[in-house]
PDB file of N, CA and C in Angstrom:
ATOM      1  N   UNK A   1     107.880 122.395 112.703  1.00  0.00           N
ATOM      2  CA  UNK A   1     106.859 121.960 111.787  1.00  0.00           C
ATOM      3  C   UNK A   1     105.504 122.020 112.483  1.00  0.00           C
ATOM      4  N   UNK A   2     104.427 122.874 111.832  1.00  0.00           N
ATOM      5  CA  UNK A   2     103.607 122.713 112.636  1.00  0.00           C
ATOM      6  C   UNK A   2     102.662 121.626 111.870  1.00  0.00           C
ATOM      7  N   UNK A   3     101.297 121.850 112.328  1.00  0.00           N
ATOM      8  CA  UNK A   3     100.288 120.472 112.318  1.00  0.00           C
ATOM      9  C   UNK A   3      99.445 120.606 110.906  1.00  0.00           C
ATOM     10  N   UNK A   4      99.518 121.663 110.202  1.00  0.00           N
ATOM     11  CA  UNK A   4      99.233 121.304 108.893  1.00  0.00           C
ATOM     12  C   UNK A   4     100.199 120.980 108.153  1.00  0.00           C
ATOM     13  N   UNK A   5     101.819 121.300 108.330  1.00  0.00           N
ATOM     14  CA  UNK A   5     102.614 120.613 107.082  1.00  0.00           C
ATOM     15  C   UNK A   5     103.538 119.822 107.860  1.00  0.00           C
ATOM     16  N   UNK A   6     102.938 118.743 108.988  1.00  0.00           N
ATOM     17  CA  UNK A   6     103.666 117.158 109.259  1.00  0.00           C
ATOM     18  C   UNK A   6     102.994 116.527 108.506  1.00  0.00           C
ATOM     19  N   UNK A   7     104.020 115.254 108.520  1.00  0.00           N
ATOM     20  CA  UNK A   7     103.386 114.047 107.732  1.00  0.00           C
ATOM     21  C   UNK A   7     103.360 114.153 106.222  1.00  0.00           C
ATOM     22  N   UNK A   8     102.611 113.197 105.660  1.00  0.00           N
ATOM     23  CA  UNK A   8     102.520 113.230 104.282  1.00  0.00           C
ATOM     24  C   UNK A   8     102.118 114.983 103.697  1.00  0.00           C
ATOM     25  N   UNK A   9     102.504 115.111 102.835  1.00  0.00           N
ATOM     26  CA  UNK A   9     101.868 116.239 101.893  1.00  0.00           C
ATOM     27  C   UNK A   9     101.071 115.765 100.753  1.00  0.00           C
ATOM     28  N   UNK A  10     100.070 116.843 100.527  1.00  0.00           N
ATOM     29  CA  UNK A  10      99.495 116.734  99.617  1.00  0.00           C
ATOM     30  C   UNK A  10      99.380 117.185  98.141  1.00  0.00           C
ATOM     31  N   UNK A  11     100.331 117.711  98.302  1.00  0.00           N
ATOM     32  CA  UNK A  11     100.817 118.723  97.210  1.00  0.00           C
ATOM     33  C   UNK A  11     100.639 120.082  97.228  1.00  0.00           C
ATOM     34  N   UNK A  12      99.908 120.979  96.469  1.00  0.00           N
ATOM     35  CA  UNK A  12      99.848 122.154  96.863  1.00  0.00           C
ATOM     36  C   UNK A  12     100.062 122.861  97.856  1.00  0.00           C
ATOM     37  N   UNK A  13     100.414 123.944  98.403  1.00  0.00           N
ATOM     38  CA  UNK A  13     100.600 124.836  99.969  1.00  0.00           C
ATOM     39  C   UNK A  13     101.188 123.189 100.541  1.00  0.00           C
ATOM     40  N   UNK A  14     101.213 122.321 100.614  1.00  0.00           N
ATOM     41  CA  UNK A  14     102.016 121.371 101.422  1.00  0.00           C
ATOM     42  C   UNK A  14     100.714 120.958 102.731  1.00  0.00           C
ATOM     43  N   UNK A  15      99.673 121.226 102.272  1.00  0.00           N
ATOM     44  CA  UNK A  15      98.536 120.715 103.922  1.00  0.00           C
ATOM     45  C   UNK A  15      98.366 119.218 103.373  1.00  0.00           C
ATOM     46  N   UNK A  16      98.135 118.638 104.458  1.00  0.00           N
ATOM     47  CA  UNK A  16      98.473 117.234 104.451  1.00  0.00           C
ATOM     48  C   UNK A  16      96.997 116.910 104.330  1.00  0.00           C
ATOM     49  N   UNK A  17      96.618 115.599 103.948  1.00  0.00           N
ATOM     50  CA  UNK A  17      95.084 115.044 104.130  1.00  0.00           C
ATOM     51  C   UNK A  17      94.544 114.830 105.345  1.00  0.00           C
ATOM     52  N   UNK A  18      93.426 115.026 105.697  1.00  0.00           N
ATOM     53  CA  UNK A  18      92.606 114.651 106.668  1.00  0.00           C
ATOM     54  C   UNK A  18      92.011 113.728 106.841  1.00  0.00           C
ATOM     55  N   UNK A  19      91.972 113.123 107.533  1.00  0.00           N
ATOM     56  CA  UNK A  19      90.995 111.718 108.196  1.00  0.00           C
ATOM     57  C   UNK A  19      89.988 112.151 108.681  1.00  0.00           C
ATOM     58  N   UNK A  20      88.826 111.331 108.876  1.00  0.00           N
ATOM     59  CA  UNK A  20      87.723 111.577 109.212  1.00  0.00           C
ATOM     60  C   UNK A  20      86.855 112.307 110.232  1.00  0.00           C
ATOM     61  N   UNK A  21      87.672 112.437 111.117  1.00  0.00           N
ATOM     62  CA  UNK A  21      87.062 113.524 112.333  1.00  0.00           C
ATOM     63  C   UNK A  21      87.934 114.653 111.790  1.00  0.00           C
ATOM     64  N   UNK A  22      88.891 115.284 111.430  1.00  0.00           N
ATOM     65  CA  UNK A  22      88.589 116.499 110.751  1.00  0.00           C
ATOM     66  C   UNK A  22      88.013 116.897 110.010  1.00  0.00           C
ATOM     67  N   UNK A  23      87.845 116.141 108.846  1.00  0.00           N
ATOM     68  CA  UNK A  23      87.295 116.353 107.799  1.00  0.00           C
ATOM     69  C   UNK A  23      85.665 116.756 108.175  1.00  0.00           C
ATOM     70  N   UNK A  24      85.257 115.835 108.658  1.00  0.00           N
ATOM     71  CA  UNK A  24      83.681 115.912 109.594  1.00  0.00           C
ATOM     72  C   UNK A  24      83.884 117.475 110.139  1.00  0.00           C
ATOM     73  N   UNK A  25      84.459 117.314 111.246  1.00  0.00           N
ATOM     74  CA  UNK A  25      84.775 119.001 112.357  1.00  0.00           C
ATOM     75  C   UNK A  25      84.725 119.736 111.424  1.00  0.00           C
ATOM     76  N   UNK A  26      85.139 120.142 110.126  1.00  0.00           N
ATOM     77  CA  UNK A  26      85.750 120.916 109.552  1.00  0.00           C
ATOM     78  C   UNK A  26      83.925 121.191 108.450  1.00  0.00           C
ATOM     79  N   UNK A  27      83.426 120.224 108.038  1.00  0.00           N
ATOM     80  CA  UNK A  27      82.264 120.303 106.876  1.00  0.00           C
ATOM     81  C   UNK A  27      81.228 120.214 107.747  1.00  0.00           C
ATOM     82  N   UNK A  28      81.165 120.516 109.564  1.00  0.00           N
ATOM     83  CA  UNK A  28      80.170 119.999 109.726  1.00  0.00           C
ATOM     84  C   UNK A  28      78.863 119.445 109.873  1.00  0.00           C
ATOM     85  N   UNK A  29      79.022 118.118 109.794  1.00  0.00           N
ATOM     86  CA  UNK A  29      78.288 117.010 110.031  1.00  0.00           C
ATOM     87  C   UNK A  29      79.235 115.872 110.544  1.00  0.00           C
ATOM     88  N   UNK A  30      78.517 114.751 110.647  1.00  0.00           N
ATOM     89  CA  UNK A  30      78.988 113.750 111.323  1.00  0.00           C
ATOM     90  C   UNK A  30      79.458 113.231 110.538  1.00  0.00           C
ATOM     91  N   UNK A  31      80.857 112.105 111.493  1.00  0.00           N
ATOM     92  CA  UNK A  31      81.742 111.139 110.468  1.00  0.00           C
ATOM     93  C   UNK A  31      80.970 110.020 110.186  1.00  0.00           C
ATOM     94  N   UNK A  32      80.011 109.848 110.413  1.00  0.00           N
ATOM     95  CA  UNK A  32      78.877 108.686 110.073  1.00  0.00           C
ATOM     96  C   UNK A  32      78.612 109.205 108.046  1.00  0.00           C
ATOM     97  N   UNK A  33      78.052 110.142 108.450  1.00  0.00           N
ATOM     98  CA  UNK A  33      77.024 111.105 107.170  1.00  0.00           C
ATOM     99  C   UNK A  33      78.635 111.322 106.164  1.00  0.00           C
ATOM    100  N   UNK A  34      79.629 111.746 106.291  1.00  0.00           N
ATOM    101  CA  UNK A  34      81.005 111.991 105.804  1.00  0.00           C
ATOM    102  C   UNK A  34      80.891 111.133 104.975  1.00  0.00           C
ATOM    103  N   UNK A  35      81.265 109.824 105.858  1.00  0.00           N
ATOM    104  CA  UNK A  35      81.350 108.465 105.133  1.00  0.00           C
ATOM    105  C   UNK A  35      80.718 107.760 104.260  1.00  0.00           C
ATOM    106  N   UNK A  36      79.455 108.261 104.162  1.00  0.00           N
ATOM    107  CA  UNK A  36      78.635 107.300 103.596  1.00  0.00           C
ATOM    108  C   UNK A  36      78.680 108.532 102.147  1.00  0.00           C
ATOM    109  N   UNK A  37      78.786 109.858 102.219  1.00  0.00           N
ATOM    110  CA  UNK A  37      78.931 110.762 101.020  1.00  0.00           C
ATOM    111  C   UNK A  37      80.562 110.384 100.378  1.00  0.00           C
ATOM    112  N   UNK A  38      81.719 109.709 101.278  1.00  0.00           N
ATOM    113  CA  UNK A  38      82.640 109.404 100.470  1.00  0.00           C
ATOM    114  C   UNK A  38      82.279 108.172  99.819  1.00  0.00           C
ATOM    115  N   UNK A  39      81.908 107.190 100.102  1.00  0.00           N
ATOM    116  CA  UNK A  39      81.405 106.053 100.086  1.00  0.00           C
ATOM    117  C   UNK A  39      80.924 106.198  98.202  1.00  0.00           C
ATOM    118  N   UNK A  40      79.933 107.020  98.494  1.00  0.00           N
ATOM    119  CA  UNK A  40      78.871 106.859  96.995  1.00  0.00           C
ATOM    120  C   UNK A  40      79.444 107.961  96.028  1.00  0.00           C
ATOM    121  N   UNK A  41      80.635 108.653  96.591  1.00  0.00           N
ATOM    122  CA  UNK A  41      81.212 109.218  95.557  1.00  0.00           C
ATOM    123  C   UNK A  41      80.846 110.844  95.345  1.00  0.00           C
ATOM    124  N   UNK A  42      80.271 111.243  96.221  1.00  0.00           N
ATOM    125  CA  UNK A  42      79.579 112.682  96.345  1.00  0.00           C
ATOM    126  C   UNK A  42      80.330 113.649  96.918  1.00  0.00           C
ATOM    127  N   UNK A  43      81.370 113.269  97.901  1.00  0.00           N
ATOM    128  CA  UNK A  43      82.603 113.986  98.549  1.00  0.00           C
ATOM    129  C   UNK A  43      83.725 113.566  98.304  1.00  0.00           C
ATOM    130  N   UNK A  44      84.999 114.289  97.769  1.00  0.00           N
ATOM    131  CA  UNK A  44      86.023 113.845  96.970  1.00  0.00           C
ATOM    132  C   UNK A  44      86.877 113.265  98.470  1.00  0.00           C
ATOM    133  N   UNK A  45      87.162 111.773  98.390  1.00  0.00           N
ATOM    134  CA  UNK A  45      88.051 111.024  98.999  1.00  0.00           C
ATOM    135  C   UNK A  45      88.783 110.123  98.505  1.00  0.00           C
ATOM    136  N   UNK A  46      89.527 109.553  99.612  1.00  0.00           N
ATOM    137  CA  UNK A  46      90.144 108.129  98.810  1.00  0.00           C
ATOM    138  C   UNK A  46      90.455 107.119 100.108  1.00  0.00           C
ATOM    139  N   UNK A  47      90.301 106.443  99.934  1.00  0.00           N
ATOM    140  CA  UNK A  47      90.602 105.504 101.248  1.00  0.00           C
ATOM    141  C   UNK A  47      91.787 104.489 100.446  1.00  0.00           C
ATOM    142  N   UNK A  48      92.747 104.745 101.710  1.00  0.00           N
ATOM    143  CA  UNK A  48      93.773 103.877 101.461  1.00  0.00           C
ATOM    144  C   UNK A  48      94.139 103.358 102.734  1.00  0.00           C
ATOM    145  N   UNK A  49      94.366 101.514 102.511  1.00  0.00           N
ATOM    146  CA  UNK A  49      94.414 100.562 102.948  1.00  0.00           C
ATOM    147  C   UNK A  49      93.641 100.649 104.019  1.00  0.00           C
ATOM    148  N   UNK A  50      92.163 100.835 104.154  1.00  0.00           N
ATOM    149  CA  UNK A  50      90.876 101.002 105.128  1.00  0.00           C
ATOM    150  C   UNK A  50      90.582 101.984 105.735  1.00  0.00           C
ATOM    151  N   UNK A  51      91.787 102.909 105.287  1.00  0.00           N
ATOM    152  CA  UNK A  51      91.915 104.946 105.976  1.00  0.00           C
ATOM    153  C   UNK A  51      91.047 105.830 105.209  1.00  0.00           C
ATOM    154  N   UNK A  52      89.804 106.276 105.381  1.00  0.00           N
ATOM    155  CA  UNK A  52      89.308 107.458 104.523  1.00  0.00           C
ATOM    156  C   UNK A  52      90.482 108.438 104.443  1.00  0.00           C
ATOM    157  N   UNK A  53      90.893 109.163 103.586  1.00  0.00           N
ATOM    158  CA  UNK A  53      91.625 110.661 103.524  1.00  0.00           C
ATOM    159  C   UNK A  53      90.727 111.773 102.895  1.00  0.00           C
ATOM    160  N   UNK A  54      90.920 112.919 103.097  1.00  0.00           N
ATOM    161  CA  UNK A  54      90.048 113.998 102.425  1.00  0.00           C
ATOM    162  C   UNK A  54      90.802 115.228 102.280  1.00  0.00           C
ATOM    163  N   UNK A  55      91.253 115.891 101.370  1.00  0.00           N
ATOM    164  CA  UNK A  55      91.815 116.396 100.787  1.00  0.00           C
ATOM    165  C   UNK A  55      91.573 117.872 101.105  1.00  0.00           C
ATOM    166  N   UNK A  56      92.188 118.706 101.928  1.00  0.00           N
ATOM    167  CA  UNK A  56      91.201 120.195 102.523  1.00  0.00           C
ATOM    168  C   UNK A  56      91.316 120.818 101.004  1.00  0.00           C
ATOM    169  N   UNK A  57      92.347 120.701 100.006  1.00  0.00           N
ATOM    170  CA  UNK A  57      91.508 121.205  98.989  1.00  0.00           C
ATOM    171  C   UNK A  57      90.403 121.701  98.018  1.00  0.00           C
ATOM    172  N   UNK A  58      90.283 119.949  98.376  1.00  0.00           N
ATOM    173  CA  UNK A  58      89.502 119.316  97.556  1.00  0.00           C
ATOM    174  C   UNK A  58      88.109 119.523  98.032  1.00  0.00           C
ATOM    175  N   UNK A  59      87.699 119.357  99.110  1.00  0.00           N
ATOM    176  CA  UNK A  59      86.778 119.786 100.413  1.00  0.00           C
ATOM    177  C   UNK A  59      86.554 121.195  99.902  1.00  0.00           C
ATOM    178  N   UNK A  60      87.339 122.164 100.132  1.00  0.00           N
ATOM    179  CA  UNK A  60      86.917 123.750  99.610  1.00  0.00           C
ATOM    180  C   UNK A  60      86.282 123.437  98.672  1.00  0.00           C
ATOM    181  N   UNK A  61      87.377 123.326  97.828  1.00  0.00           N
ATOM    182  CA  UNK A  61      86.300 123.253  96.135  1.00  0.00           C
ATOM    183  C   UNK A  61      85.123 122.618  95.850  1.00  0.00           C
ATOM    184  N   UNK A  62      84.947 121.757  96.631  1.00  0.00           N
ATOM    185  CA  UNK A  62      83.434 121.100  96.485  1.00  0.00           C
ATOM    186  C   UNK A  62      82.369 122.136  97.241  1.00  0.00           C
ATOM    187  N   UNK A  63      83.069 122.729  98.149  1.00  0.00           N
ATOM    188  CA  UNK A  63      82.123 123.335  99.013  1.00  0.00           C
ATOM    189  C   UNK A  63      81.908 124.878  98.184  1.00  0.00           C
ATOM    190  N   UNK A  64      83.172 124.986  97.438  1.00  0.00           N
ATOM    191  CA  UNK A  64      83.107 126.490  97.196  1.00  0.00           C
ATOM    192  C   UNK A  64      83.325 127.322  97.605  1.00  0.00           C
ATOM    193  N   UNK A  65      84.399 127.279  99.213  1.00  0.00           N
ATOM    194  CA  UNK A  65      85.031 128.296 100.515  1.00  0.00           C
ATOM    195  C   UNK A  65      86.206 127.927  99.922  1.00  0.00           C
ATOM    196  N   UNK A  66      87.227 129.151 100.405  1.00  0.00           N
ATOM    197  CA  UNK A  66      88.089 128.900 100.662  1.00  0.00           C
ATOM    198  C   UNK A  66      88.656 128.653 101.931  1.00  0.00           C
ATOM    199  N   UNK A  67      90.293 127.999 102.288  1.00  0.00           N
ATOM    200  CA  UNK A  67      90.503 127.465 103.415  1.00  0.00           C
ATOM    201  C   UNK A  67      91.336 128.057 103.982  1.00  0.00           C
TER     202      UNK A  67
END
């Protein structure tokens, strides 16, 4: 198993969600600036039980790349 399909899945292709320093590495900017765009609803996330997650889907499609 490699390191995009351990752990939870996300559904589609099976890539799992990202936490915040990928997600950051990956759009970059900082996990400061990340946060505060998941925060107000401008970057598709979800935080569960105090965990940002970010969706590399979901991330493309906002961005408009593919992954």
């Amino acid at each position: 198993m490699d390191a995009k399909t351990s752990g939870t899945s996300s559904g589609a292709k099976g890539i799992r969600p990202w936490r915040t320093h990928e997600a950051a590495k990956w759009c970059g900017m900082s996990e400061r600036r990340l946060l505060e765009f998941a925060r107000e609803g401008v970057i598709p996330a979800r935080k569960i039980g105090g965990v940002w997650y970010f969706s590399p889907q979901k991330l493309a499609a906002f961005f408009d790349v593919s992954l």
